[in-house]
C-alpha atoms as a PDB file:
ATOM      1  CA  UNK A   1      27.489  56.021  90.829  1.00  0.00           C
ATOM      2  CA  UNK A   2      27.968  56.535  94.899  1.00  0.00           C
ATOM      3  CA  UNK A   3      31.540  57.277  95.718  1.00  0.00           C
ATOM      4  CA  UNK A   4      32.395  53.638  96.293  1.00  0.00           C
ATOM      5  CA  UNK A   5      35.478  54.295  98.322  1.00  0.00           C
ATOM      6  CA  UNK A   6      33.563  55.846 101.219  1.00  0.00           C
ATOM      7  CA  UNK A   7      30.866  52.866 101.627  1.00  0.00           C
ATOM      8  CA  UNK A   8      33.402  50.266 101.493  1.00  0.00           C
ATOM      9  CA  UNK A   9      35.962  52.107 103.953  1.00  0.00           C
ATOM     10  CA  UNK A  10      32.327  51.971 106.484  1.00  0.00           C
ATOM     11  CA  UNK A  11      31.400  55.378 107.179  1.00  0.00           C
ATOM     12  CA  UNK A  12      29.264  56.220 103.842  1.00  0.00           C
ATOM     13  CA  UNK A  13      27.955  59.856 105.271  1.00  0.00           C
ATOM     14  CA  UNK A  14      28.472  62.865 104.166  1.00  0.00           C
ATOM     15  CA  UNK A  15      28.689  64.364 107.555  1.00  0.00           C
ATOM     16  CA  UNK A  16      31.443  61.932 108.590  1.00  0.00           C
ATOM     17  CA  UNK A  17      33.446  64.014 111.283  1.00  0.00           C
ATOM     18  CA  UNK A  18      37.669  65.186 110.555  1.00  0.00           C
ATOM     19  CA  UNK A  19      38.046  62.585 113.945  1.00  0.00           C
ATOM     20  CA  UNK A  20      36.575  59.823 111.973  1.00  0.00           C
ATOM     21  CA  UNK A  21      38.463  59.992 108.645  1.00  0.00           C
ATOM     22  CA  UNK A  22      41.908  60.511 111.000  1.00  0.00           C
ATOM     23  CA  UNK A  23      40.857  56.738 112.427  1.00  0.00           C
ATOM     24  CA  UNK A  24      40.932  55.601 109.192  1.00  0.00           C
ATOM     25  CA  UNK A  25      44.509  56.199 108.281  1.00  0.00           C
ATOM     26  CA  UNK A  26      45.239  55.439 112.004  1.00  0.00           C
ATOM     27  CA  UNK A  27      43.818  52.237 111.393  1.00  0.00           C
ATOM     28  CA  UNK A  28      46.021  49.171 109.054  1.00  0.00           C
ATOM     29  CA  UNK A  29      42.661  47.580 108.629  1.00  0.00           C
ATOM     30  CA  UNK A  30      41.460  50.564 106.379  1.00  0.00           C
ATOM     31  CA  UNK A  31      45.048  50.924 104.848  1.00  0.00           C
ATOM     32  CA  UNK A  32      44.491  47.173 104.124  1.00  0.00           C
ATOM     33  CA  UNK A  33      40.975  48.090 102.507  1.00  0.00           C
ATOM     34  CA  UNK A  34      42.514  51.235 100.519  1.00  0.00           C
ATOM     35  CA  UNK A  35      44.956  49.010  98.976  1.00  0.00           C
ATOM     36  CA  UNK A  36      43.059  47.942  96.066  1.00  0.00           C
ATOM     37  CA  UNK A  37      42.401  51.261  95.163  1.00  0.00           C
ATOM     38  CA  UNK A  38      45.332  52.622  95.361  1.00  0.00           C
ATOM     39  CA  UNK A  39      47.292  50.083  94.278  1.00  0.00           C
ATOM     40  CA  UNK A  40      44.732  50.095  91.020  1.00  0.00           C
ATOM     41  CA  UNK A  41      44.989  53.242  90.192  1.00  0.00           C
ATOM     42  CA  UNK A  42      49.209  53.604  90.331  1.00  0.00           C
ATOM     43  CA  UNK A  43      48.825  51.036  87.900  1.00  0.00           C
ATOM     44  CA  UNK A  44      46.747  52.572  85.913  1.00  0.00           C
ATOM     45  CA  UNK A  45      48.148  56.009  85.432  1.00  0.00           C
ATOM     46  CA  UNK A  46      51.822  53.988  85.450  1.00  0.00           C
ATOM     47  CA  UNK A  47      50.667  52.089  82.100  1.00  0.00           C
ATOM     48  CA  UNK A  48      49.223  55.473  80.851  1.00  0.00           C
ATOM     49  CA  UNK A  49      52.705  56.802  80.788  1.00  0.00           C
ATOM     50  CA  UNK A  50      54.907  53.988  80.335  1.00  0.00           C
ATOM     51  CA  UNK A  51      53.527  53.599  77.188  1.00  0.00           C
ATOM     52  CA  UNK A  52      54.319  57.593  76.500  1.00  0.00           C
ATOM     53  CA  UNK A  53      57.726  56.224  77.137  1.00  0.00           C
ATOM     54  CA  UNK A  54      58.070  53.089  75.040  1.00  0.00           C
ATOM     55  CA  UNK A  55      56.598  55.315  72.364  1.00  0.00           C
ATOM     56  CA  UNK A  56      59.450  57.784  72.963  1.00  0.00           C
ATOM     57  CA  UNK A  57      62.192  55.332  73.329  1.00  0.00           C
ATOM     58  CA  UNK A  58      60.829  53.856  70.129  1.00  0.00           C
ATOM     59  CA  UNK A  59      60.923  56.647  67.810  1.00  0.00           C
ATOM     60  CA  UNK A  60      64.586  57.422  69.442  1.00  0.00           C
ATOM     61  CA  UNK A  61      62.982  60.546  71.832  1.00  0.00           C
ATOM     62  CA  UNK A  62      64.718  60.841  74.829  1.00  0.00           C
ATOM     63  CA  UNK A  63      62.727  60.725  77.849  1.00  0.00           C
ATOM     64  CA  UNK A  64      62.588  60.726  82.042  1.00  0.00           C
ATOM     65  CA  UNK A  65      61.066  57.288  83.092  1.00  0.00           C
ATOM     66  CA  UNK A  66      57.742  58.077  84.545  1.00  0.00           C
ATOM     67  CA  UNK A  67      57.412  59.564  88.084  1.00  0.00           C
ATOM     68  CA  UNK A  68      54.075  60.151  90.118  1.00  0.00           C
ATOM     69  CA  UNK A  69      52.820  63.836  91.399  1.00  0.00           C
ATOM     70  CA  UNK A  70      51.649  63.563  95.322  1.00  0.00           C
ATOM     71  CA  UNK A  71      48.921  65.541  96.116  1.00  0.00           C
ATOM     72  CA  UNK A  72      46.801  66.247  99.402  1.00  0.00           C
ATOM     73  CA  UNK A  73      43.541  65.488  97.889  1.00  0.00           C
ATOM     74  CA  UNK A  74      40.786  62.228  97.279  1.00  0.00           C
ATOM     75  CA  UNK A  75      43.366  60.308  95.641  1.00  0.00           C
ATOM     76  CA  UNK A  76      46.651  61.116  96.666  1.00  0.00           C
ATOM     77  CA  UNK A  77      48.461  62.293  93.448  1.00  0.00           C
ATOM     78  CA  UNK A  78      48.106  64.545  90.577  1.00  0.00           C
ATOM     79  CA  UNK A  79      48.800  61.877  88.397  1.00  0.00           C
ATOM     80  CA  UNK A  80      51.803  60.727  86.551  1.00  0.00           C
ATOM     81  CA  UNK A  81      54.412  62.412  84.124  1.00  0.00           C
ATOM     82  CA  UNK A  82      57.304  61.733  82.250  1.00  0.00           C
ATOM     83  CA  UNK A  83      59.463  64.733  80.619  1.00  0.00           C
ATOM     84  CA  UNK A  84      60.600  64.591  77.302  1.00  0.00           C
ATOM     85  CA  UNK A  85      64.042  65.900  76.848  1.00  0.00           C
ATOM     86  CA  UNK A  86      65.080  65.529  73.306  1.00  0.00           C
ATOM     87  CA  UNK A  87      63.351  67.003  70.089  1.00  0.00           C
ATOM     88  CA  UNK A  88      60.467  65.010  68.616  1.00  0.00           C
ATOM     89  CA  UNK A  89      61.720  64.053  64.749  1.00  0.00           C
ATOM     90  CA  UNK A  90      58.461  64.051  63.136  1.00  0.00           C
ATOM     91  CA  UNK A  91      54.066  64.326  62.932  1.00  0.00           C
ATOM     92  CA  UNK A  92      54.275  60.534  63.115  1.00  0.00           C
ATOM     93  CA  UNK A  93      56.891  60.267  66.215  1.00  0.00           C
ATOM     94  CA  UNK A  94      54.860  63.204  67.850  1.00  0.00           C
ATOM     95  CA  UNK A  95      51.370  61.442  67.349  1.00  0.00           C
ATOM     96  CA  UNK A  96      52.767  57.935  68.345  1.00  0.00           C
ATOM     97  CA  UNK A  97      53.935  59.596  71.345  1.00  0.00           C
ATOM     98  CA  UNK A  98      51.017  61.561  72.458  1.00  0.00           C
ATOM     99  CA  UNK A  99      48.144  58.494  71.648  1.00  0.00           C
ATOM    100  CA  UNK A 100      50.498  56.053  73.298  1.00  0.00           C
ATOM    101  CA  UNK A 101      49.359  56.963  76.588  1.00  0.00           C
ATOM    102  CA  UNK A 102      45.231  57.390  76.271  1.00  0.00           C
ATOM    103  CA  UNK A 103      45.246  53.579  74.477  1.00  0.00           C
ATOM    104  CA  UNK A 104      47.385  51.513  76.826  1.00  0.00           C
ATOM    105  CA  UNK A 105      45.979  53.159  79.715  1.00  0.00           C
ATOM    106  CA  UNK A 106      42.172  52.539  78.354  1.00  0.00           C
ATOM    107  CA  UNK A 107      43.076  48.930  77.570  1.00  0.00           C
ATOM    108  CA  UNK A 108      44.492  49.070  81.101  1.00  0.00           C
ATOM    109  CA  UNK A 109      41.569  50.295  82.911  1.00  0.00           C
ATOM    110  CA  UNK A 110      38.680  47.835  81.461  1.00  0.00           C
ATOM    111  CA  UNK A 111      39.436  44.961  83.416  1.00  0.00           C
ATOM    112  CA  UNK A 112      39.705  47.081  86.125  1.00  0.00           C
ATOM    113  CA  UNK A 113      36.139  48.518  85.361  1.00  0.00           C
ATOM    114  CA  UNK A 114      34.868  45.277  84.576  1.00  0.00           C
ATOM    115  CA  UNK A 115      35.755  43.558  88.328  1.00  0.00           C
ATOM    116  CA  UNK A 116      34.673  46.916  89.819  1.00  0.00           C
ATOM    117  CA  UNK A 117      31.109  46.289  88.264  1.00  0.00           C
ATOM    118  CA  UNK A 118      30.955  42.785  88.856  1.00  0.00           C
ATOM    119  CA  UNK A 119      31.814  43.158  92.818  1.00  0.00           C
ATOM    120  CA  UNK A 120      29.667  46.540  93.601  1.00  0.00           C
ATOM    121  CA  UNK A 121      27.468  46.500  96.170  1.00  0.00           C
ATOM    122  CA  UNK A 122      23.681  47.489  94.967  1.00  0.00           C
ATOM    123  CA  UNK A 123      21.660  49.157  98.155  1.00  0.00           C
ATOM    124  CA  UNK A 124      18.158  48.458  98.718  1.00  0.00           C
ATOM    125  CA  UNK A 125      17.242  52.195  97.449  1.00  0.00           C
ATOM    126  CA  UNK A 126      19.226  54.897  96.150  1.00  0.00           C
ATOM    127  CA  UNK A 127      20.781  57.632  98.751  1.00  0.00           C
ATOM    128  CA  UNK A 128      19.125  60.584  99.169  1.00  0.00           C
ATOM    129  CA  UNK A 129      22.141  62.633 100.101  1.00  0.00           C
ATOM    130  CA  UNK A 130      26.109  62.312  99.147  1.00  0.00           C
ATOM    131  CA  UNK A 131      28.551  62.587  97.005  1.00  0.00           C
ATOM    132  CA  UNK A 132      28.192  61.054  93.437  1.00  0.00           C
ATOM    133  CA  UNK A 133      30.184  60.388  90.674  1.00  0.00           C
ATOM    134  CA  UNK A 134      29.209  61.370  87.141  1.00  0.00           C
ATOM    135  CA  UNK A 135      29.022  58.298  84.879  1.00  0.00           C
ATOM    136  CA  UNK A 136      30.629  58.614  81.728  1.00  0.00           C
ATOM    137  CA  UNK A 137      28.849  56.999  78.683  1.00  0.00           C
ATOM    138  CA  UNK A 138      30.767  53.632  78.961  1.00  0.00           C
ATOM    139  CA  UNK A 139      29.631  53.033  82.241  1.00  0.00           C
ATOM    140  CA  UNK A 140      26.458  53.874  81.345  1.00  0.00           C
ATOM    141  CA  UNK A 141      26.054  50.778  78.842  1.00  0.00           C
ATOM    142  CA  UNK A 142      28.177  48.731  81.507  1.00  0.00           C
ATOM    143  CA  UNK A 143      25.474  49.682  83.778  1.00  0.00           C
ATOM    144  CA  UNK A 144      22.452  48.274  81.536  1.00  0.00           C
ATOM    145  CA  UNK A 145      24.282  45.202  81.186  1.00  0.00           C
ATOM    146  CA  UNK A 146      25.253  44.704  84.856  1.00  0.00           C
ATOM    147  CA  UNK A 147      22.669  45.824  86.485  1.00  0.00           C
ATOM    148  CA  UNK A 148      19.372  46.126  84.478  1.00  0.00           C
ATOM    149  CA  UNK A 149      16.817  47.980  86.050  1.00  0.00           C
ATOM    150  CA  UNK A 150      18.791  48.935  88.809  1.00  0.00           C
ATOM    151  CA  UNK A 151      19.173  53.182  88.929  1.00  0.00           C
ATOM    152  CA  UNK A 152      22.999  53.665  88.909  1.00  0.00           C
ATOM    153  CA  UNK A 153      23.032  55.793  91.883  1.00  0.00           C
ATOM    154  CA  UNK A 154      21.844  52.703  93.871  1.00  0.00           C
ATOM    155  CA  UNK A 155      25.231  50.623  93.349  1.00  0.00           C
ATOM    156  CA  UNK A 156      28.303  51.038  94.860  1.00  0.00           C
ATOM    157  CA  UNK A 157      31.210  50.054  92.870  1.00  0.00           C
ATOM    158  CA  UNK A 158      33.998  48.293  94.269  1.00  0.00           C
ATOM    159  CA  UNK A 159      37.302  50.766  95.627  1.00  0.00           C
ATOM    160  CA  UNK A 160      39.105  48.592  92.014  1.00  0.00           C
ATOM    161  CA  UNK A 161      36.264  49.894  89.855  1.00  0.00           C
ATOM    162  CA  UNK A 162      36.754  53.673  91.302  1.00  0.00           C
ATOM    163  CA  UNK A 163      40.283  53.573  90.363  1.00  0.00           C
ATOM    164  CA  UNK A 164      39.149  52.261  86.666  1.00  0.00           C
ATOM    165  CA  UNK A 165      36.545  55.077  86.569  1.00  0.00           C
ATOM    166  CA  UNK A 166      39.582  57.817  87.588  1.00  0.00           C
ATOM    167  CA  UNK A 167      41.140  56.301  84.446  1.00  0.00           C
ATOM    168  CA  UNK A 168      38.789  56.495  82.470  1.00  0.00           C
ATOM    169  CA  UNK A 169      38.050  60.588  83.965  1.00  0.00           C
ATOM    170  CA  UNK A 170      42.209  60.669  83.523  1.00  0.00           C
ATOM    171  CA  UNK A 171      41.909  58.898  79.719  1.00  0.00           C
ATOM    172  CA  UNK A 172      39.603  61.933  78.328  1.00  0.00           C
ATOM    173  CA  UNK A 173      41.344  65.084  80.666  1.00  0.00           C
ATOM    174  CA  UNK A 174      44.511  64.152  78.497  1.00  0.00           C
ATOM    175  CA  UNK A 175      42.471  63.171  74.845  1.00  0.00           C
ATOM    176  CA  UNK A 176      41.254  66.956  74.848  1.00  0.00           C
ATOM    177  CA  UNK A 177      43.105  68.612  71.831  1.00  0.00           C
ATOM    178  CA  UNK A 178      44.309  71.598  73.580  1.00  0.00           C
ATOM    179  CA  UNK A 179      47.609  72.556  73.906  1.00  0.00           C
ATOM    180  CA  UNK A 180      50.531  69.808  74.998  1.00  0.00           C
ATOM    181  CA  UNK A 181      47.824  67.664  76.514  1.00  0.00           C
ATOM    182  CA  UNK A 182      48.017  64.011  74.716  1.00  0.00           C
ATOM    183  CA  UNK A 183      44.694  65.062  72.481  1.00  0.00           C
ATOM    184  CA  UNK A 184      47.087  68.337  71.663  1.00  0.00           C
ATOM    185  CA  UNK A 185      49.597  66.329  70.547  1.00  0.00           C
ATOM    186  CA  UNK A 186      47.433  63.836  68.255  1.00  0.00           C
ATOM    187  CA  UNK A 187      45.846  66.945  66.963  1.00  0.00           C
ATOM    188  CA  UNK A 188      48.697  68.569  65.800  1.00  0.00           C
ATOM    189  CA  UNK A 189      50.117  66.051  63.829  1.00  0.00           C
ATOM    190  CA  UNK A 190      47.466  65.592  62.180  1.00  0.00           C
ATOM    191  CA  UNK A 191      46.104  69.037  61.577  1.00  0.00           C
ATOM    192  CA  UNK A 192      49.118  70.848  61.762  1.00  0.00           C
ATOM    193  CA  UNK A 193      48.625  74.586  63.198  1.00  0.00           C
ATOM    194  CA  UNK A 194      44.827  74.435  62.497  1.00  0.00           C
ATOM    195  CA  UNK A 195      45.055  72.214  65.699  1.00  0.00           C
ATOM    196  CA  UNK A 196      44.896  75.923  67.359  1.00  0.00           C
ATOM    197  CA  UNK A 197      40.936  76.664  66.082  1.00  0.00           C
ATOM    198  CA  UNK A 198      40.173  73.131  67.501  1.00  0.00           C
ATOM    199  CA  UNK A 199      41.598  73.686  70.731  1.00  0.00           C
ATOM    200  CA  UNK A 200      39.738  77.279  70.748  1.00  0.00           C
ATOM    201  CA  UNK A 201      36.588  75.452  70.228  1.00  0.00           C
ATOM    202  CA  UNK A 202      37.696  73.492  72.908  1.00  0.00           C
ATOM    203  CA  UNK A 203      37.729  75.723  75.440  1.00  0.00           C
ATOM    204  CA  UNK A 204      35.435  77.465  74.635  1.00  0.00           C
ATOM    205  CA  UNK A 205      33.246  74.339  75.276  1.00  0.00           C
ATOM    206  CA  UNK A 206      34.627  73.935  79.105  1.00  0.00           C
ATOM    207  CA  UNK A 207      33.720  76.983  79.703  1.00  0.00           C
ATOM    208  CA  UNK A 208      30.625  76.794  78.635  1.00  0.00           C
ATOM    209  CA  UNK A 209      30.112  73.426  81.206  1.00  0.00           C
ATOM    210  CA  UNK A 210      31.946  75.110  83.932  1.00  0.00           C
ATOM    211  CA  UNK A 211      29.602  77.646  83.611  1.00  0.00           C
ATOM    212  CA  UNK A 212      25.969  75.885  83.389  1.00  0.00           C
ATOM    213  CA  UNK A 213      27.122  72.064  84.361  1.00  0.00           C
ATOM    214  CA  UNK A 214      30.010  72.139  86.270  1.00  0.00           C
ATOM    215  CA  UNK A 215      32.049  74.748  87.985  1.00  0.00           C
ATOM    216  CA  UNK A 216      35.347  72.810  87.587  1.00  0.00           C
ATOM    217  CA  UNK A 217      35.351  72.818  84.529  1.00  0.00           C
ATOM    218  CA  UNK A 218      36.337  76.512  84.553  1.00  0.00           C
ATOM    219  CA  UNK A 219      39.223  75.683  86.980  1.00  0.00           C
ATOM    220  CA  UNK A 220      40.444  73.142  83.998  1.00  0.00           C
ATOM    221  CA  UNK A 221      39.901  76.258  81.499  1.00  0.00           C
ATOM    222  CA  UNK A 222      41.587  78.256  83.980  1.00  0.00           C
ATOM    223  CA  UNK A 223      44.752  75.447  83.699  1.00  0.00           C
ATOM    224  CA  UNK A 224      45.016  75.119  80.500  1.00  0.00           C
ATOM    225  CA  UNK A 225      45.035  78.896  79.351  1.00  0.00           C
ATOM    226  CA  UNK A 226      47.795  79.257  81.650  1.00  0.00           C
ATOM    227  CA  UNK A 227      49.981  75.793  79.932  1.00  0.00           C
ATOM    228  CA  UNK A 228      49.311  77.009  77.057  1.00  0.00           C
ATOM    229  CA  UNK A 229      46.305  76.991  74.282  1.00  0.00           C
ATOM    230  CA  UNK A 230      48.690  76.740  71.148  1.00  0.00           C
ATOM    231  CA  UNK A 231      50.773  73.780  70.561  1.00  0.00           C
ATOM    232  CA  UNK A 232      54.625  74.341  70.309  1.00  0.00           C
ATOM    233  CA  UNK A 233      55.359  74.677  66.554  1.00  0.00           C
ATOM    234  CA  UNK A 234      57.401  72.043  64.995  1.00  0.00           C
ATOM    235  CA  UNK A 235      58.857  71.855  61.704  1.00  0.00           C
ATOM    236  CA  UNK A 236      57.630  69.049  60.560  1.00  0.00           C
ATOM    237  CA  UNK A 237      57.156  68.202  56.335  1.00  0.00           C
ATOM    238  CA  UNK A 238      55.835  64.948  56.695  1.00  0.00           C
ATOM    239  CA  UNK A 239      52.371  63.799  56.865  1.00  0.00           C
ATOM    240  CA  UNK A 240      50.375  61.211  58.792  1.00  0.00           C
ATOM    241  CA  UNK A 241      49.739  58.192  57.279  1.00  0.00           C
ATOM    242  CA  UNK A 242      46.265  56.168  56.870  1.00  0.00           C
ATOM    243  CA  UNK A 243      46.898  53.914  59.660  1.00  0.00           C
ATOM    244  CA  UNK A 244      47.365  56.405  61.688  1.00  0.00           C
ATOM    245  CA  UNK A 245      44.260  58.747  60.942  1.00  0.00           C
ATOM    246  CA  UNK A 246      42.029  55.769  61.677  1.00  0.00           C
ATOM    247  CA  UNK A 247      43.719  55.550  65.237  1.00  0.00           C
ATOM    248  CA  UNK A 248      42.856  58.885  65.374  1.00  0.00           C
ATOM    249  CA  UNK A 249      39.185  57.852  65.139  1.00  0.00           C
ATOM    250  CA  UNK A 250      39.642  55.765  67.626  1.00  0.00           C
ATOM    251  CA  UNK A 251      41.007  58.005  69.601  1.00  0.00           C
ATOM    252  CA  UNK A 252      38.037  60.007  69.148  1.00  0.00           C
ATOM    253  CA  UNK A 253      35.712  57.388  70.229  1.00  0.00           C
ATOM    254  CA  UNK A 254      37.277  56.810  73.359  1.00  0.00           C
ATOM    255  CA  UNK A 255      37.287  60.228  74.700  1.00  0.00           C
ATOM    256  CA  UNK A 256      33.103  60.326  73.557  1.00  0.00           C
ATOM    257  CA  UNK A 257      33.066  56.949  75.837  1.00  0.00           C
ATOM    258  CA  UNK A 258      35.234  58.338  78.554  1.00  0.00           C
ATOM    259  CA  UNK A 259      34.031  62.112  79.175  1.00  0.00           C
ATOM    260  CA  UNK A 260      32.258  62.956  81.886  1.00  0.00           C
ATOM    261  CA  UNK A 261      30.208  65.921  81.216  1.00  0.00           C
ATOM    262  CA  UNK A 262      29.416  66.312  85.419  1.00  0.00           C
ATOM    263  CA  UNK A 263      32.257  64.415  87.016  1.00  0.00           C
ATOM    264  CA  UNK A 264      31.225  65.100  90.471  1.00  0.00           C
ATOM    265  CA  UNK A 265      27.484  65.708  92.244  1.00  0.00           C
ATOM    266  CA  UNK A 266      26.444  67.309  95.638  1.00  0.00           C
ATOM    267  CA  UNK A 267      23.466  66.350  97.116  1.00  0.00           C
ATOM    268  CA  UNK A 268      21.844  67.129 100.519  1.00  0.00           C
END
């Protein structure tokens, strides 16, 4: 997938000079085009944690309502957090917390994804040089429904359907079972401290792609060694019910539809 954003904001080139991106936020027009975008994706990561929060408040967890993290990057934040303040009561509390988040913000992002794919923009041939984004394996069978035939590097999605595919990229960053990521927290309540050989394995795994698919990957590694590998140990005697280990399928499912093994690819 060509990094929508750029086509539609009109200067689609690599090479595109500090002078011309400084136009663009001169400009209200291009503010005007970012808007979808932006506004998409606030949405997107806002449902992600407001439903961390209803969780919370449901299961009597106090909690700060969620608040976004600017950054100076492609996207203009980090994300969004909330902070939980009071102890978690139980497995179940802690894994209807931590999957709140990856399933409302998943449900979220397919309509989203959806009008992003049905208003791209397919170019007469594919780019020889740019910046691509990886496709993870739900936009791959989007993409053989959509467009059939057509190579995906050849369409541009629509700035709506970027944001949905940082969801998505957002969605399986916090399903990974490491630590006090969301994935962490299913894990452990489930799997109790053997959540730690998972999360291992884990690891072990990004480093692996950080080292022969993608180096920031290791970065990520790098992150997450220093947050914390282990998940804080809870004494919790109950266990998780049925119901809730066949969420944790789906869970499962969504991060193997959502990862993106190559997020981001250089070429020329």
């Amino acid at each position: 997938m060509a990094w929508g954003a750029l086509h539609w904001f009109g200067f689609y080139r690599p090479q595109a000079s500090n002078q011309e991106i400084y136009q663009v936020f001169r400009s209200l027009k291009f503010i005007k085009m970012g808007a979808p975008f932006s506004l998409s994706l606030l949405f997107i990561l806002l449902s992600h944690e407001m439903g961390h929060y209803l969780m919370a408040r449901a299961n009597g967890v106090e909690t700060t309502l969620p608040y976004f993290i600017p950054a100076p990057n492609m996207l203009g934040t980090f994300g969004a957090v909330i902070r939980i303040k009071s102890p978690v009561p139980s497995r179940r509390a802690l894994f209807d917390i931590g999957i709140a988040g990856p399933l409302t913000g998943f449900v979220v992002t397919i309509p989203f994804l959806l009008y992003g794919l049905s208003h791209a923009v397919v170019l007469s041939s594919p780019p020889s040089e740019g910046i691509f984004l990886g496709d993870p394996l739900l936009l791959k069978i989007l993409y053989k429904f959509y467009f059939p035939g057509i190579s995906p590097q050849s369409v541009v999605i629509h700035p709506v359907g970027l944001a949905a595919w940082v969801g998505l990229f957002v969605t399986s960053l916090n399903l990974l079972p490491v630590g006090q990521l969301d994935g962490g927290h299913v894990a452990y309540a489930v799997l109790g401290p053997d959540a730690d050989k998972l999360s291992w394995a884990l690891l072990l795994f990004l480093i692996y792609l950080g080292v022969f698919k993608w180096a920031g990957w290791l970065i990520w590694a790098l992150l997450l060694i220093f947050i914390g590998i282990r998940h804080p140990r809870f004494g919790y005697y109950d266990k998780v019910d049925r119901g809730r280990l066949a969420l944790s399928v789906v869970a499962l499912l969504i991060f193997l539809l959502t990862f993106i093994p190559v997020p981001v690819i250089l070429k020329g």
